[in-house]
Structures are given as structure tokens and as C-alpha cells.
Protein backbone atom coordinates (compact mmCIF):
# COMPACT_ATOMS: atom_id res chain seq x y z
CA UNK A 1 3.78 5.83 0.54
CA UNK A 2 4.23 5.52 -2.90
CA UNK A 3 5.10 2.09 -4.46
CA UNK A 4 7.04 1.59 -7.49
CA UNK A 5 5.54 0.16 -10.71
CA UNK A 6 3.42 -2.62 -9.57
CA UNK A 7 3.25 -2.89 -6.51
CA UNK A 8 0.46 -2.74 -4.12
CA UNK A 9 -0.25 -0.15 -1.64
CA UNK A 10 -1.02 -0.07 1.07
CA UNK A 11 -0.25 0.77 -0.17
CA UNK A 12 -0.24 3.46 1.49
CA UNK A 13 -2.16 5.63 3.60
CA UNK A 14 -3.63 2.77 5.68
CA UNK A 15 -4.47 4.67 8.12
CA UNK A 16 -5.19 6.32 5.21
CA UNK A 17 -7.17 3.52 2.85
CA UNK A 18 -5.49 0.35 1.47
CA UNK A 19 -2.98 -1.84 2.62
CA UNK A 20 -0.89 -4.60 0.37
CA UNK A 21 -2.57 -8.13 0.52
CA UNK A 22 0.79 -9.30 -1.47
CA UNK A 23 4.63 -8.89 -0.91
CA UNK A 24 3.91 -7.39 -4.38
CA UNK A 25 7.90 -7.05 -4.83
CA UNK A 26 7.05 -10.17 -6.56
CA UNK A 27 5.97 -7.68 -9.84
CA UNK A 28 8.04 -4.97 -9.10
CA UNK A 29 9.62 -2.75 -11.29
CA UNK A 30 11.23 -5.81 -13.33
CA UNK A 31 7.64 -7.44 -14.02
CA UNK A 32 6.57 -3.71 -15.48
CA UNK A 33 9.19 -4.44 -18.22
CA UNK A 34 8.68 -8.20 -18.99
CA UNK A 35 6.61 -7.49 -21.72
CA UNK A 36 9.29 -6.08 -23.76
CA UNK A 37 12.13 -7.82 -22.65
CA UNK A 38 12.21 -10.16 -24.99
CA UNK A 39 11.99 -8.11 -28.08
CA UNK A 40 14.14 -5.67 -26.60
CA UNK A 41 17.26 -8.04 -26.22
CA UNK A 42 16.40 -9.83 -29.73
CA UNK A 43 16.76 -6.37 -31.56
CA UNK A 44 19.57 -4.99 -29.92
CA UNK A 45 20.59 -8.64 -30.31
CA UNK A 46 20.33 -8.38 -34.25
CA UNK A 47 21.36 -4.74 -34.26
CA UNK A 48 24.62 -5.39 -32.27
CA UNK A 49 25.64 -8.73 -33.21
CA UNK A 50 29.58 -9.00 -33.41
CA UNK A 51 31.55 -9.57 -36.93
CA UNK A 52 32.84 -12.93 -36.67
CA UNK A 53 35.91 -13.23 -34.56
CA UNK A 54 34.94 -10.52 -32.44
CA UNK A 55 34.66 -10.95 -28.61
CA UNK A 56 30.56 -11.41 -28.03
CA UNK A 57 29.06 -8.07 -26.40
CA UNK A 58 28.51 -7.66 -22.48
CA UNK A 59 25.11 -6.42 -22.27
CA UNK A 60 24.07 -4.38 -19.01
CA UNK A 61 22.84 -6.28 -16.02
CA UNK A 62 19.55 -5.17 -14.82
CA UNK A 63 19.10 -3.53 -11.51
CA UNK A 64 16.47 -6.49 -10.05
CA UNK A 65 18.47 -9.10 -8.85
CA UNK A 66 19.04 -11.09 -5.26
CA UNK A 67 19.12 -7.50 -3.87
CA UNK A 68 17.33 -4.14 -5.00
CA UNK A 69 15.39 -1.29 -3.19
CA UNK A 70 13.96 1.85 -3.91
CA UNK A 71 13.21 4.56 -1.48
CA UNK A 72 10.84 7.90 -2.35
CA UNK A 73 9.30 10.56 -0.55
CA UNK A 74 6.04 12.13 -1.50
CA UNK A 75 3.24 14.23 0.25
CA UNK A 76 -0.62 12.91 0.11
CA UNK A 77 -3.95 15.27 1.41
CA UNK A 78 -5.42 13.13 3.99
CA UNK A 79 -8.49 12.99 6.59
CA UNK A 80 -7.07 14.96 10.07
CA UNK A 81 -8.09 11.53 11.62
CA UNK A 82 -10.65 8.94 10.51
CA UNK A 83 -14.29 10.30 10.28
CA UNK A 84 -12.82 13.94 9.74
CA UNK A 85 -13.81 16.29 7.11
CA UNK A 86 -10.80 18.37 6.79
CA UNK A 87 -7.55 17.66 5.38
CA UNK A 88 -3.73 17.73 5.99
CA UNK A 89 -0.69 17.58 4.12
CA UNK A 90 0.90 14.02 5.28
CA UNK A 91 4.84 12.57 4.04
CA UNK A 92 4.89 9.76 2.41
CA UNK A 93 7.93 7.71 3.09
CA UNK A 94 8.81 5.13 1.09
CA UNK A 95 10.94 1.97 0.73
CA UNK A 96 10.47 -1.59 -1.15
CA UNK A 97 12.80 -4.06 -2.16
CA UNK A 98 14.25 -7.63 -1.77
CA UNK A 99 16.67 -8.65 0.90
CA UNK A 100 18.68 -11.69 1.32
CA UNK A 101 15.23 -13.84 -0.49
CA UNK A 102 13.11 -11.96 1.75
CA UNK A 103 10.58 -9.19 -0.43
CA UNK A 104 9.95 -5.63 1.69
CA UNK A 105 6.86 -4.08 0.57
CA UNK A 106 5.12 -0.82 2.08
CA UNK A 107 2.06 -1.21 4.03
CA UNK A 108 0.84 2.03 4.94
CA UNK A 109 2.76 3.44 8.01
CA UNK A 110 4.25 -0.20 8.06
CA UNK A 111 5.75 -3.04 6.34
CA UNK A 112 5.09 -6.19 5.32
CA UNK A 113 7.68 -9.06 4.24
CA UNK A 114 7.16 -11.90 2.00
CA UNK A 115 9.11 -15.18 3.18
CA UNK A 116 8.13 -16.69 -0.45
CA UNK A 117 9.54 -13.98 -2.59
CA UNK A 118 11.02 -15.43 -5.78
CA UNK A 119 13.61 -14.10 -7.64
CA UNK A 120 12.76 -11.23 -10.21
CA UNK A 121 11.84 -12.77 -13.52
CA UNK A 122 11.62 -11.34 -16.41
CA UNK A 123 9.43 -13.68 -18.64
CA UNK A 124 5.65 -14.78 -17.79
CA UNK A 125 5.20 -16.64 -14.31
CA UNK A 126 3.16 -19.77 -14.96
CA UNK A 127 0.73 -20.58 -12.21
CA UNK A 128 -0.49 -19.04 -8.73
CA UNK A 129 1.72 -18.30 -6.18
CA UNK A 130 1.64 -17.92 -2.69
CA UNK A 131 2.73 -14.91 -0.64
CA UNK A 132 3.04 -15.05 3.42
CA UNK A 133 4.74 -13.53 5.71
CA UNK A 134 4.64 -10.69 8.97
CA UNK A 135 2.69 -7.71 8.78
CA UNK A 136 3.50 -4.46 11.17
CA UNK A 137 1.66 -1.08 10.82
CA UNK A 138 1.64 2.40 13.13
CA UNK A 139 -1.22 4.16 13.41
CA UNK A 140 -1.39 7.14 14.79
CA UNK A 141 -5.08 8.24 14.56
CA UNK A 142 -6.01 11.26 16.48
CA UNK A 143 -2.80 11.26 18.48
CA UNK A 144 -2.08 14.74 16.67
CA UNK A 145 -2.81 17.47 14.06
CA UNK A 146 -6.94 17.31 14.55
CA UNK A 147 -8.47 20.07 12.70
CA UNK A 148 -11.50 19.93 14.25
CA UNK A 149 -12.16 21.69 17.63
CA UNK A 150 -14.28 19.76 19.53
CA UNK A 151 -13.11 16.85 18.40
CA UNK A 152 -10.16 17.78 19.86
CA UNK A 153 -11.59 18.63 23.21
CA UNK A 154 -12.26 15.01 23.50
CA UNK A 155 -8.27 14.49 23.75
CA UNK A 156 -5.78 12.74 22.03
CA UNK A 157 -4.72 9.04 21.64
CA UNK A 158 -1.76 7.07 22.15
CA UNK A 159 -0.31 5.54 19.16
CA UNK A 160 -0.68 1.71 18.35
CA UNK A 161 1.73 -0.79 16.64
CA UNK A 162 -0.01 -3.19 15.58
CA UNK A 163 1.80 -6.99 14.58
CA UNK A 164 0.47 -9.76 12.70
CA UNK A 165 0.33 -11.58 9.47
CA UNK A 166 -0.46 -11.11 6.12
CA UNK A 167 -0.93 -14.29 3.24
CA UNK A 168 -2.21 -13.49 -0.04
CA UNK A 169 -2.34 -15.61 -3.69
CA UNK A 170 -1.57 -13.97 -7.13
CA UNK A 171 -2.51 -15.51 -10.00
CA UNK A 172 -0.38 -14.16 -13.53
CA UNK A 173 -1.42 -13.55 -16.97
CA UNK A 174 -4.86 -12.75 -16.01
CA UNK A 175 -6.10 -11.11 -19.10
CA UNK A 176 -3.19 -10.45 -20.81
CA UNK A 177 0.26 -11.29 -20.69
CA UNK A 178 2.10 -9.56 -17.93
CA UNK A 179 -0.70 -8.87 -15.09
CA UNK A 180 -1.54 -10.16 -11.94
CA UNK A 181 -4.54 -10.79 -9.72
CA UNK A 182 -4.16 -11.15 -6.18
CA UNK A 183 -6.48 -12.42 -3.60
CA UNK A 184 -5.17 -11.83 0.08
CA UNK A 185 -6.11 -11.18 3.93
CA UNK A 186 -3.87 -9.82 6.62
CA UNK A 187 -4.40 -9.64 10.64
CA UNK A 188 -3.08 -7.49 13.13
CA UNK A 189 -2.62 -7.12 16.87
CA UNK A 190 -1.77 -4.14 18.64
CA UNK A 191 1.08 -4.65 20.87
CA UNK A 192 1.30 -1.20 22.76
CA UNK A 193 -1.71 -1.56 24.38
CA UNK A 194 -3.40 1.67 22.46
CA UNK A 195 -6.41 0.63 21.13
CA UNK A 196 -5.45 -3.65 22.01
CA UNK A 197 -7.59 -4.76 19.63
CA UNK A 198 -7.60 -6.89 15.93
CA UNK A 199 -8.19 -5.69 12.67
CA UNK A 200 -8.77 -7.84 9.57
CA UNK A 201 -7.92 -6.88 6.36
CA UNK A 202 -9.34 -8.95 3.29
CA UNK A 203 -8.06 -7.46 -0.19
CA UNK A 204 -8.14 -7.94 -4.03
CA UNK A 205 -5.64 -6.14 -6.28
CA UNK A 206 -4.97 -5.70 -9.89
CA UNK A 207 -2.03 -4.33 -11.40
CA UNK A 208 -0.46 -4.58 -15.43
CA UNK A 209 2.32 -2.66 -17.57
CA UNK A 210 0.81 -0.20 -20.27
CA UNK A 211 3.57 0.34 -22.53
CA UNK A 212 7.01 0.59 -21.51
CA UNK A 213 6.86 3.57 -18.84
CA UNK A 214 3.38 3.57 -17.27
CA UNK A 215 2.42 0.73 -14.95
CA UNK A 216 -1.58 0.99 -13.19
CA UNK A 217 -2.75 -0.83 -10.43
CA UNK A 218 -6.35 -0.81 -8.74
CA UNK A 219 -7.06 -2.49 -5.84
CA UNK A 220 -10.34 -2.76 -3.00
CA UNK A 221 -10.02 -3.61 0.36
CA UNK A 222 -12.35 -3.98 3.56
CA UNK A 223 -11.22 -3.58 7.36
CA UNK A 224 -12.83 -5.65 10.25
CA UNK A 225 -12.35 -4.47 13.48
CA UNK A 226 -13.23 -6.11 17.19
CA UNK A 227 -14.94 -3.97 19.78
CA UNK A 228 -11.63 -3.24 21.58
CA UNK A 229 -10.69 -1.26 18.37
CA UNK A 230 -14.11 0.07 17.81
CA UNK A 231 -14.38 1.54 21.52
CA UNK A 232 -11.09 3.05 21.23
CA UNK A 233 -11.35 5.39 18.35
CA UNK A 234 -15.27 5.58 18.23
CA UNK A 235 -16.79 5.47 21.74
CA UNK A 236 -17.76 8.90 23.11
CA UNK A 237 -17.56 8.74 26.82
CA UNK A 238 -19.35 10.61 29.78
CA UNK A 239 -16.26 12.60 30.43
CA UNK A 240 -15.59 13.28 26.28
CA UNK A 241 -19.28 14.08 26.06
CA UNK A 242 -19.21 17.05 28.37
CA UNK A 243 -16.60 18.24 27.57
CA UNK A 244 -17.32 18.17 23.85
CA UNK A 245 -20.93 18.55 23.92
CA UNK A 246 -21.29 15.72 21.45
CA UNK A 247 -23.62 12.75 22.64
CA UNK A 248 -22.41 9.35 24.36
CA UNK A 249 -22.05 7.02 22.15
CA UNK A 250 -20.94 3.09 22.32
CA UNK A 251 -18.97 1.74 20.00
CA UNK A 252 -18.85 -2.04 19.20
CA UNK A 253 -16.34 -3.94 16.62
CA UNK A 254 -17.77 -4.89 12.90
CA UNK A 255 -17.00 -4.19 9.41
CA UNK A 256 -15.91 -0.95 9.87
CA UNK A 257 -14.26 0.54 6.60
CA UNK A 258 -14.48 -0.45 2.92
CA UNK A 259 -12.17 1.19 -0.15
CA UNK A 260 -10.53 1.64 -3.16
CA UNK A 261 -7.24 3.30 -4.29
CA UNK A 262 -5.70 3.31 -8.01
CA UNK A 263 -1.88 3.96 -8.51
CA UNK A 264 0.14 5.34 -11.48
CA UNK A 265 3.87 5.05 -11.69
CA UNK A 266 5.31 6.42 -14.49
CA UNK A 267 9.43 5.11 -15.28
CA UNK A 268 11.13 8.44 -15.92
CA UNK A 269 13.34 7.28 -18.57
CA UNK A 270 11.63 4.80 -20.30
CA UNK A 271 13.34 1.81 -19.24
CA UNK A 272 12.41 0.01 -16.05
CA UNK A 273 14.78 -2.36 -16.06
CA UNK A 274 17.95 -0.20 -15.14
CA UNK A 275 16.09 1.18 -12.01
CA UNK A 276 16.68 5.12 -11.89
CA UNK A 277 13.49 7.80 -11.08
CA UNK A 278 9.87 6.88 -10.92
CA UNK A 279 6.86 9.11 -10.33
CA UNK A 280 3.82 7.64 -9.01
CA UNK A 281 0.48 9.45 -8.31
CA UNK A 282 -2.00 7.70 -5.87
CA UNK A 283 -6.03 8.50 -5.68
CA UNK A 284 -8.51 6.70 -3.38
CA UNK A 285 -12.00 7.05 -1.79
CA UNK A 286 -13.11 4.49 1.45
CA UNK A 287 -16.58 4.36 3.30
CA UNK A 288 -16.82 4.46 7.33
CA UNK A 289 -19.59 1.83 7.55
CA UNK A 290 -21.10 0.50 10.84
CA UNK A 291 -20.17 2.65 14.00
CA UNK A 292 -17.48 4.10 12.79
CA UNK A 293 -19.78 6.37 10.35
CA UNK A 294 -22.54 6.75 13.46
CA UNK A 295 -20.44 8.07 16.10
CA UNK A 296 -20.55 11.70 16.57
CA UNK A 297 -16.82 11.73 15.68
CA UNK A 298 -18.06 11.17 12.03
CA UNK A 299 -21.75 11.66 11.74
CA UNK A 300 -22.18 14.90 13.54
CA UNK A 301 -18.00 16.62 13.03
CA UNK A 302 -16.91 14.75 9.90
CA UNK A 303 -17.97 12.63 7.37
CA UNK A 304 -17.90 9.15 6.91
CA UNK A 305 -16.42 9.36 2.84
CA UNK A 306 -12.94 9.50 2.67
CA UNK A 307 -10.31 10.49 0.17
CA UNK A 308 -6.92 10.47 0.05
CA UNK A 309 -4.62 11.69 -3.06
CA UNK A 310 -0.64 11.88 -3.08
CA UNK A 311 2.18 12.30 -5.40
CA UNK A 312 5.91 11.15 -5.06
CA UNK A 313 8.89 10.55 -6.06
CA UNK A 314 11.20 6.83 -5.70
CA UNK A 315 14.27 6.26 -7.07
CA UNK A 316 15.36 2.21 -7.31
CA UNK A 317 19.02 0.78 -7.54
């Protein structure tokens, strides 16, 4: 999934490597802008200015109001399944916005929804803020398109929605005008009875404008997972073991992932403000740690690096 000019991933790819600790709708496209909002409207201001007499100018609303969204579609080279070495072509749907006061942000295969979104603003926020709301996110791990043969052999998996919250703090104007830090955790559930286990998410994420088109964000992340989870997707069984000829192994719950992702968005036209096309390229690396990088899934068929890369397109109105 590719998010528009700062906002936070999960961005993407969760199942792929990050997910959003903030309804980061908060800073979306509008907050790329603020910077030059205010110069911008002084000059055309000055430049446009009425002779006396004249009725005054209407000047164009921008697109970030009570209601906006954008929606994009990219593709992203991801691991077959978690632990894999090889790679598939994945799409990455996207949508983010603000609803009726409530923010939509991507979060991975999922969503998450901030019940404290404020209103786009476009001069500096003053102070931390608080972000909370409900978290959802599909994953779909080894339920399909595994590269690798024997891992195959040990069969597929159902697919697990997982439910829960996410609450996060951003603090503004960081080190310079315009940025944002935010500081967050999110916990899920899985409600289909896949894997029925919890996963905690703690994350820290970066983003600020540079110049009036480009808009970076970096952000780190770490995934805790119970042993229900862990003996789900790790655990080689009696029955997997012969017939994939790959060792038992028992998996138990832990920190189980840690990463980092960086996204670009570049504003097509220069102006951020009037919505319109977006590109945004996405790059990322996370470590399997604990059992997930021991069992034979990883250690022995893949590799317990992983890196993800997309690119995409969005288009906000």
C-alpha cells in the first residue's frame, strides 16, 4: 500500500514489514504543504490584489477538508511468505482519507481509524496529540503462492483477521517546522480462529516536507507475538516433518520480527494542496528474530532478512 505524502505505512506490507502506529491522516497531504502556505497565499495575495472598487478575488478551496480520500494501486516484490527467500510480485491497494471526523489510514492488508482526527490544518500544530482508535489487518501468510517446494509440502494456512487497537502520540515541529514524531503501539486478535493468537506492535515514525513536491518518512517497528501465533506459522509438526523432510521443530511466542521501511511520495504537479496524482516509492528491510528465524521454515528454506520494495500510484480528491 502506498500512502500519500506523510503518512505512515504500514504502511504497508505488514505482512510485509511496518504497520502505522498513527492515524497519520493527521499530516496528510495538506501538512506536506504547510510550509509554504503561508507565503504562497501572501504573494499571490500581493500579486492579485484587486484595484479598489473591485469585487475581492475567490481563491481556490483546497481539496483537505471535513472529507477527502485518495485511492492508488501499486505493485511491491515481497517474501513468498515470512522466512522465504524468494520473491513475488504483490498489489498494493490503497485508500486513506477522513470521513465524517473519523481519519482512514492504511495498515498493511488492513486499516486503521483514528477517532481523534482533527481537521486538516494548514499552519504549525502546537503540542502532542493523541491518536486512538481500531486496528484490523488480513494476513494471509502461506495460504498461497509459496515458491518454495517443500515448504509447500508442509500445506497451506487459513487466513487470519486479526482485530484490535492501535493508540499512538505525535509530537510536531520536531526539528524543524513542519515534521512530526510519533510514538505508538497497536494490538491485535485474530478473530477467525487461524492462527488465534496476539500480536503487539510498538512503533516510532518520522516523516517532514522537503520542498514543495517531495515528502520522506522513515519509520521502525517491532512485532511481539504469543505462542498461539508462533506455533501456527513456525512449528514443524510430526506429520509436516515427514512429509517435508525438514526437522520438528516447536515454536513458542516472543519478539519475533524487528524493521524498518522509508517512503517517498513525490506531488506530481507541484502543489499538494489541490490533491491530483502522487507517486510514492516504498523500500524496507525487517529481521526474523527468536523462532521465527530458527525454524526450518527460515533457517534451513529461507532466510530470516527480509525486504520488501514497491512503487505506486494515488490520486487524492
Amino acid at each position: 500500500m502506498f500512502p500519500r505524502p506523510m503518512l505512515s505505512p504500514l504502511a504497508l506490507i505488514a505482512a510485509l514489514a511496518a504497520s502505522p502506529a498513527l492515524g497519520e491522516e493527521e499530516g496528510g497531504p495538506a501538512a506536506e504543504a504547510e510550509g509554504e502556505v503561508e507565503v504562497e497565499v501572501t504573494v499571490r495575495a500581493a500579486a492579485q490584489a484587486p484595484a479598489p472598487g473591485a469585487p475581492p478575488i475567490a481563491f481556490a478551496r483546497p481539496v483537505f477538508d471535513e472529507t477527502w480520500a485518495t485511492i492508488g494501486l501499486g505493485v511491491g516484490m515481497v517474501p513468498s511468505y515470512a522466512g522465504s527467500d524468494d520473491y513475488i510480485a504483490f498489489p498494493l491497494p490503497l485508500i486513506v482519507g477522513r470521513v465524517g471526523g473519523v481519519g482512514i489510514s492504511p495498515n498493511g492488508p488492513g486499516l486503521v481509524l483514528d477517532l481523534n482526527s482533527p481537521e486538516p490544518s494548514f499552519a504549525p500544530r502546537k503540542g502532542p496529540r493523541i491518536a486512538f482508535g481500531p486496528a484490523f489487518r488480513f494476513r494471509n501468510d502461506r495460504n498461497n503462492r509459496i515458491r518454495d517446494d517443500v515448504v509447500a509440502r508442509a500445506g497451506t494456512l487459513d487466513a487470519a483477521l486479526e482485530v484490535g487497537g492501535n493508540v499512538a502520540v505525535a509530537f510536531p515541529n520536531v526539528v524543524r517546522p513542519f515534521d512530526q514524531l510519533s510514538l505508538g503501539v497497536q494490538t491485535r486478535w485474530d478473530v477467525l480462529g487461524a492462527h488465534g493468537g496476539m500480536i503487539v506492535e510498538p512503533q516510532i515514525s518520522y516523516r517532514a516536507p522537503v520542498g514543495r513536491s517531495l515528502a520522506v518518512q522513515v519509520q521502525a517497528s517491532a512485532e511481539f507475538v504469543d505462542d498461539s501465533f508462533a506455533e501456527y506459522y513456525f512449528s514443524v509438526s510430526p506429520a509436516q516433518a515427514t512429509g517435508t523432510g525438514l526437522p520438528q521443530f516447536p515454536a513458542g511466542g516472543g519478539l519475533n520480527r524487528i524493521g524498518t521501511v522509508a517512503i517517498l511520495t513525490w506531488d506530481l504537479d507541484g502543489k499538494p494542496l489541490n490533491g491530483g496524482w502522487a507517486i510514492t516509492g516504498v523500500g524496507g528491510m525487517s529481521r526474523l528474530l527468536g523462532d521465527a528465524a530458527d525454524t526450518p521454515y527460515t533457517a534451513t528454506r529461507g532466510y530470516p532478512n527480509q525486504f520488501i520494495a514497491g512503487l505506486g500510484l494515488a490520486y487524492t480528491f
